[in-house]
N, C-alpha and C. Protein backbone atom coordinates (compact mmCIF):
# COMPACT_ATOMS: atom_id res chain seq x y z
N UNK A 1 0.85 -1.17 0.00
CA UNK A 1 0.00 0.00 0.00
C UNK A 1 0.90 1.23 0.00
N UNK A 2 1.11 1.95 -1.06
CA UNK A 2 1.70 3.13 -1.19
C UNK A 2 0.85 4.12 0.07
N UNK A 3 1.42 5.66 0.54
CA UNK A 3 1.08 6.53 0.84
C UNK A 3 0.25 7.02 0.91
N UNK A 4 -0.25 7.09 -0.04
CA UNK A 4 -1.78 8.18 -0.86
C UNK A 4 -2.49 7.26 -0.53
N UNK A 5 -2.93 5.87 -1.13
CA UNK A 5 -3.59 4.95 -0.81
C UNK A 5 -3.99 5.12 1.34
N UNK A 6 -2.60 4.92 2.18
CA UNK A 6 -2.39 4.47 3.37
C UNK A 6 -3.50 5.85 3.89
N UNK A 7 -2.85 6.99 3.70
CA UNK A 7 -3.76 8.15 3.58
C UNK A 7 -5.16 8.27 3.60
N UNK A 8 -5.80 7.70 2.30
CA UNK A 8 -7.45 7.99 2.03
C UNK A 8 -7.59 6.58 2.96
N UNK A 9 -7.81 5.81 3.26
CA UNK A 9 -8.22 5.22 3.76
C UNK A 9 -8.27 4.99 4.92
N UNK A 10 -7.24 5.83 5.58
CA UNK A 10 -7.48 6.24 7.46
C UNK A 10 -8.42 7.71 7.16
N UNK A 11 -8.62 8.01 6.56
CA UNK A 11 -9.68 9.65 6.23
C UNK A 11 -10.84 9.22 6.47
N UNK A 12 -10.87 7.88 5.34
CA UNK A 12 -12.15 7.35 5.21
C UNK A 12 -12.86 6.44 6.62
N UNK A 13 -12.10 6.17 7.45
CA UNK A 13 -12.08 5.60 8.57
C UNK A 13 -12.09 6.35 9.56
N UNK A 14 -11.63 8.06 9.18
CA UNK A 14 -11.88 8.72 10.63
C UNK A 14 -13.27 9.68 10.09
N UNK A 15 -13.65 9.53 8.74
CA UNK A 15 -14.62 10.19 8.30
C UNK A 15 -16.17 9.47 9.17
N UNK A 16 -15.87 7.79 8.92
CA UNK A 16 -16.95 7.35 9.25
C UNK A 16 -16.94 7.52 11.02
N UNK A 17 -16.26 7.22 12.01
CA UNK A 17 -16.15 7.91 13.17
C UNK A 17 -16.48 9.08 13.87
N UNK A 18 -16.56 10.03 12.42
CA UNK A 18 -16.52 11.79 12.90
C UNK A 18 -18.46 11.40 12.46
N UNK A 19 -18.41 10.50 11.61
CA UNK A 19 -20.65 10.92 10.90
C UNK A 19 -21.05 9.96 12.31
N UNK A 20 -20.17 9.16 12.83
CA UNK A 20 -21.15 7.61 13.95
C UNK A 20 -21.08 8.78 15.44
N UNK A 21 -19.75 9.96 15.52
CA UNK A 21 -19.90 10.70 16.58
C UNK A 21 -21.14 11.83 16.11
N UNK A 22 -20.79 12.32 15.58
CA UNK A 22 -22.01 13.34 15.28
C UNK A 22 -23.02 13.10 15.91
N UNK A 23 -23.75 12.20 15.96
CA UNK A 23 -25.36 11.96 16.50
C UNK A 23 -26.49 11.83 16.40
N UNK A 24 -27.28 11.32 15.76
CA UNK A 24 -28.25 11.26 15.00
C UNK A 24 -29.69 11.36 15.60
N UNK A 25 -29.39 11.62 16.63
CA UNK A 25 -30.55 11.35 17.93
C UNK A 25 -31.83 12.74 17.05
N UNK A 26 -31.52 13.96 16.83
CA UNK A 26 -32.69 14.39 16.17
C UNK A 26 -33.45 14.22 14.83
N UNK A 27 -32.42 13.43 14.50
CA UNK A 27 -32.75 13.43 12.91
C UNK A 27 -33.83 12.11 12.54
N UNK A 28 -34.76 12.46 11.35
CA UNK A 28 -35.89 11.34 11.32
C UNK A 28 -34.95 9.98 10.95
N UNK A 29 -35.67 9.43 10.78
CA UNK A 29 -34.63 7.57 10.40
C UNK A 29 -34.59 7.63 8.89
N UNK A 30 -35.53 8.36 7.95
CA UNK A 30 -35.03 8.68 6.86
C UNK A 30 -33.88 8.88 6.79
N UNK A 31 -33.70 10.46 7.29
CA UNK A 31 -32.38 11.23 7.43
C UNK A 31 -31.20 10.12 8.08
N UNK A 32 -31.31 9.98 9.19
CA UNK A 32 -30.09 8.86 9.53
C UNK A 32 -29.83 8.02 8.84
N UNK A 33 -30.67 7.42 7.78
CA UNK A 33 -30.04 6.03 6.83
C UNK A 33 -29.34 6.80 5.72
N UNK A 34 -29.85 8.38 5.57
CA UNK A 34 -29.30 8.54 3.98
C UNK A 34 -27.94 8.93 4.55
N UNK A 35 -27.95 9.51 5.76
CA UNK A 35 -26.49 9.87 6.54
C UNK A 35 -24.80 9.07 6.52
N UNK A 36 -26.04 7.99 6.61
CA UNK A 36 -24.96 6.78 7.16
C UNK A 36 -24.51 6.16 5.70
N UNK A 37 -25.27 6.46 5.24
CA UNK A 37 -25.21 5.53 3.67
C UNK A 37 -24.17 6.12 2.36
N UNK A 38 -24.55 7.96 2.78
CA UNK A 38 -23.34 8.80 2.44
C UNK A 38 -21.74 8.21 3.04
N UNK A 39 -21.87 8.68 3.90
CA UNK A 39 -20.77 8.39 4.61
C UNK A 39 -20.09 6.75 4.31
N UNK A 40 -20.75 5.87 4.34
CA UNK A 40 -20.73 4.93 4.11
C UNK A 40 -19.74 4.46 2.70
N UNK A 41 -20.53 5.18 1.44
CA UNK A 41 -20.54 5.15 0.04
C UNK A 41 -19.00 6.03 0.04
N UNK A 42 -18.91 7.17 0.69
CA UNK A 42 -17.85 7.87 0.53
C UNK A 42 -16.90 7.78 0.57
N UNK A 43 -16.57 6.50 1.65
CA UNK A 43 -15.60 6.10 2.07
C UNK A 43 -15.11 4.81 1.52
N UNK A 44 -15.99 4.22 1.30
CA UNK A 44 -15.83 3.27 0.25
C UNK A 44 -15.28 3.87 -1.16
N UNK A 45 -16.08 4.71 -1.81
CA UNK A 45 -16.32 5.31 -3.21
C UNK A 45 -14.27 5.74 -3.47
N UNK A 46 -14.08 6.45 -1.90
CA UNK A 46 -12.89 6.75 -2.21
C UNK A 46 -11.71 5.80 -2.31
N UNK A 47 -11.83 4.81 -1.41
CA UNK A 47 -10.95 3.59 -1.53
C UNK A 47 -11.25 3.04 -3.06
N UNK A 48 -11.72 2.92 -3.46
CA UNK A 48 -12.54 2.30 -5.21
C UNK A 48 -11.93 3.29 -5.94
N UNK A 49 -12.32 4.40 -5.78
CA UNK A 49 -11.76 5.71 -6.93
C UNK A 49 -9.98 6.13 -6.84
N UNK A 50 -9.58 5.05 -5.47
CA UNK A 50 -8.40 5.64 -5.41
C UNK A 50 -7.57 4.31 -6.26
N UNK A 51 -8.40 3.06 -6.21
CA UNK A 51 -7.57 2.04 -6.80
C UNK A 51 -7.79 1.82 -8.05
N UNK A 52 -8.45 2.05 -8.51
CA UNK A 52 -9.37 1.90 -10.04
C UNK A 52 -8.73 2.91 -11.06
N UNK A 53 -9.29 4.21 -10.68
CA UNK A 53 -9.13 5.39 -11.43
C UNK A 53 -7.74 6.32 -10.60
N UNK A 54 -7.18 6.29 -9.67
CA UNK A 54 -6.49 7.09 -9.22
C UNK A 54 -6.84 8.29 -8.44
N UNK A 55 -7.70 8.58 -8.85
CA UNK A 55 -8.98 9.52 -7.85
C UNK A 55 -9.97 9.36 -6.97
N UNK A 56 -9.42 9.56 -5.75
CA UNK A 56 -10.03 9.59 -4.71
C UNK A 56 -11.03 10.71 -4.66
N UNK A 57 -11.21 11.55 -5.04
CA UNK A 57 -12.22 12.48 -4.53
C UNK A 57 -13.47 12.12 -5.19
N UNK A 58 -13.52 11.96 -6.51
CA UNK A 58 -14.56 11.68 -7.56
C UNK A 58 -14.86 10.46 -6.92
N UNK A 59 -14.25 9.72 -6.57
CA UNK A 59 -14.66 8.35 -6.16
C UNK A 59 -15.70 8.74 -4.68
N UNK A 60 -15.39 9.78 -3.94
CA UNK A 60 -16.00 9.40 -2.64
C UNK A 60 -17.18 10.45 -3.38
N UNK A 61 -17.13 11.74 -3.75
CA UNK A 61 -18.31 12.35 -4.27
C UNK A 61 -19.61 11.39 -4.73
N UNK A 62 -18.59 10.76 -5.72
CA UNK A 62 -20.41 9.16 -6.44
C UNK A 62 -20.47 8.46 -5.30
N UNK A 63 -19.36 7.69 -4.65
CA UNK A 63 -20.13 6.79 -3.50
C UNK A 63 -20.90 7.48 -2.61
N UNK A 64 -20.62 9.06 -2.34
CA UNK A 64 -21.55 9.47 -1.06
C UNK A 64 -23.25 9.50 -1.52
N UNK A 65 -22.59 10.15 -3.01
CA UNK A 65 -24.31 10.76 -3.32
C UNK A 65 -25.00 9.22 -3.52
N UNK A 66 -24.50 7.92 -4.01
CA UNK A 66 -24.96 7.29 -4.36
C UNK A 66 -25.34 6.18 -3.06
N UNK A 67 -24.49 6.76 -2.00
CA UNK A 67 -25.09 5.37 -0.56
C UNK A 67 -26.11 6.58 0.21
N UNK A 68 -26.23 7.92 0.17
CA UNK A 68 -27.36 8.78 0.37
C UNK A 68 -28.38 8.65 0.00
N UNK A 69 -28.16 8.36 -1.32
CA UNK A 69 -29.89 7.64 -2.24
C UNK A 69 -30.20 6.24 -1.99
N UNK A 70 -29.33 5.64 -1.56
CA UNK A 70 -30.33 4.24 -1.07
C UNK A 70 -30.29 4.09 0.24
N UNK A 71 -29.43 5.04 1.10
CA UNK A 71 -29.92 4.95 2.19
C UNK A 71 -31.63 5.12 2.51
N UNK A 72 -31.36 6.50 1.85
CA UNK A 72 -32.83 7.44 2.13
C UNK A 72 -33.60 6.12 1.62
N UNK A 73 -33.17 6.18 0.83
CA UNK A 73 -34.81 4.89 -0.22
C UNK A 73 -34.67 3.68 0.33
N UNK A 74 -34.02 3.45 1.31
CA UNK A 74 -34.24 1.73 1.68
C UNK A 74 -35.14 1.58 2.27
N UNK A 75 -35.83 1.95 2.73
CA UNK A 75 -37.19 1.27 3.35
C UNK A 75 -38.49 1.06 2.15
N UNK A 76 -38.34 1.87 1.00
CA UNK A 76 -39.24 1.74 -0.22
C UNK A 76 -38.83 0.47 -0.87
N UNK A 77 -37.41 0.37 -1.02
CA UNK A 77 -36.76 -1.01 -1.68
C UNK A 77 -36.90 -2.18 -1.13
N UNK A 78 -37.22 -2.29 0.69
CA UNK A 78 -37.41 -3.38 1.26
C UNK A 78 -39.05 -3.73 0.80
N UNK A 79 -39.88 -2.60 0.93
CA UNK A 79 -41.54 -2.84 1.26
C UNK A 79 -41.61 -3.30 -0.66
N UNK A 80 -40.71 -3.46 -1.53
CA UNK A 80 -40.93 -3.42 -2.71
C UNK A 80 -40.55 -5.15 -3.07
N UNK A 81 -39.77 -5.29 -2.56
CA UNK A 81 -38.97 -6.74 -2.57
C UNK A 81 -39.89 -8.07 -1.48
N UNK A 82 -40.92 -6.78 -0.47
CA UNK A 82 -41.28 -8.49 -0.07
C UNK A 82 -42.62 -8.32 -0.39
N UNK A 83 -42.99 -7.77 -1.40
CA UNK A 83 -43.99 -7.45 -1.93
C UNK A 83 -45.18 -6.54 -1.22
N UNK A 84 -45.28 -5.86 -0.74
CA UNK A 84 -46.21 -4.91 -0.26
C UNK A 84 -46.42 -3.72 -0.76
């Protein structure tokens, strides 16, 4: 593991730490899944964008926006899958 790599991926590890401290206690459970799902995606997105493409930022930008949108929407995707 080169540098840059060793780098984004303790970010991405103190990123998810800094969204699990934050607190979620006011926020609806909508909001907390799309939270977590950002964060989630971002940190991932950047480890992926950093090994793939070389870019880490673009990588965590799509994973955030993209684990935000199924955070938020997972409860539509579950009630959809067991048929209701």
């Amino acid at each position: 593991m080169n540098i840059m790599t060793g780098r984004i991926v303790k970010s991405a590890v103190l990123l998810l730490l800094v969204a699990g401290l934050a607190g979620c206690a006011n926020m609806s459970p909508t909001g907390q899944r799309a939270l977590s799902g950002g964060a989630i995606g971002a940190a991932g997105g950047a480890v992926l964008g950093t090994v793939v493409a070389g870019n880490p930022a673009v990588g965590a930008a799509v994973g955030g926006a993209v684990g935000a949108g199924v955070g938020a929407a997972l409860p539509n995707i579950e009630r959809s899958l067991n048929g209701n």
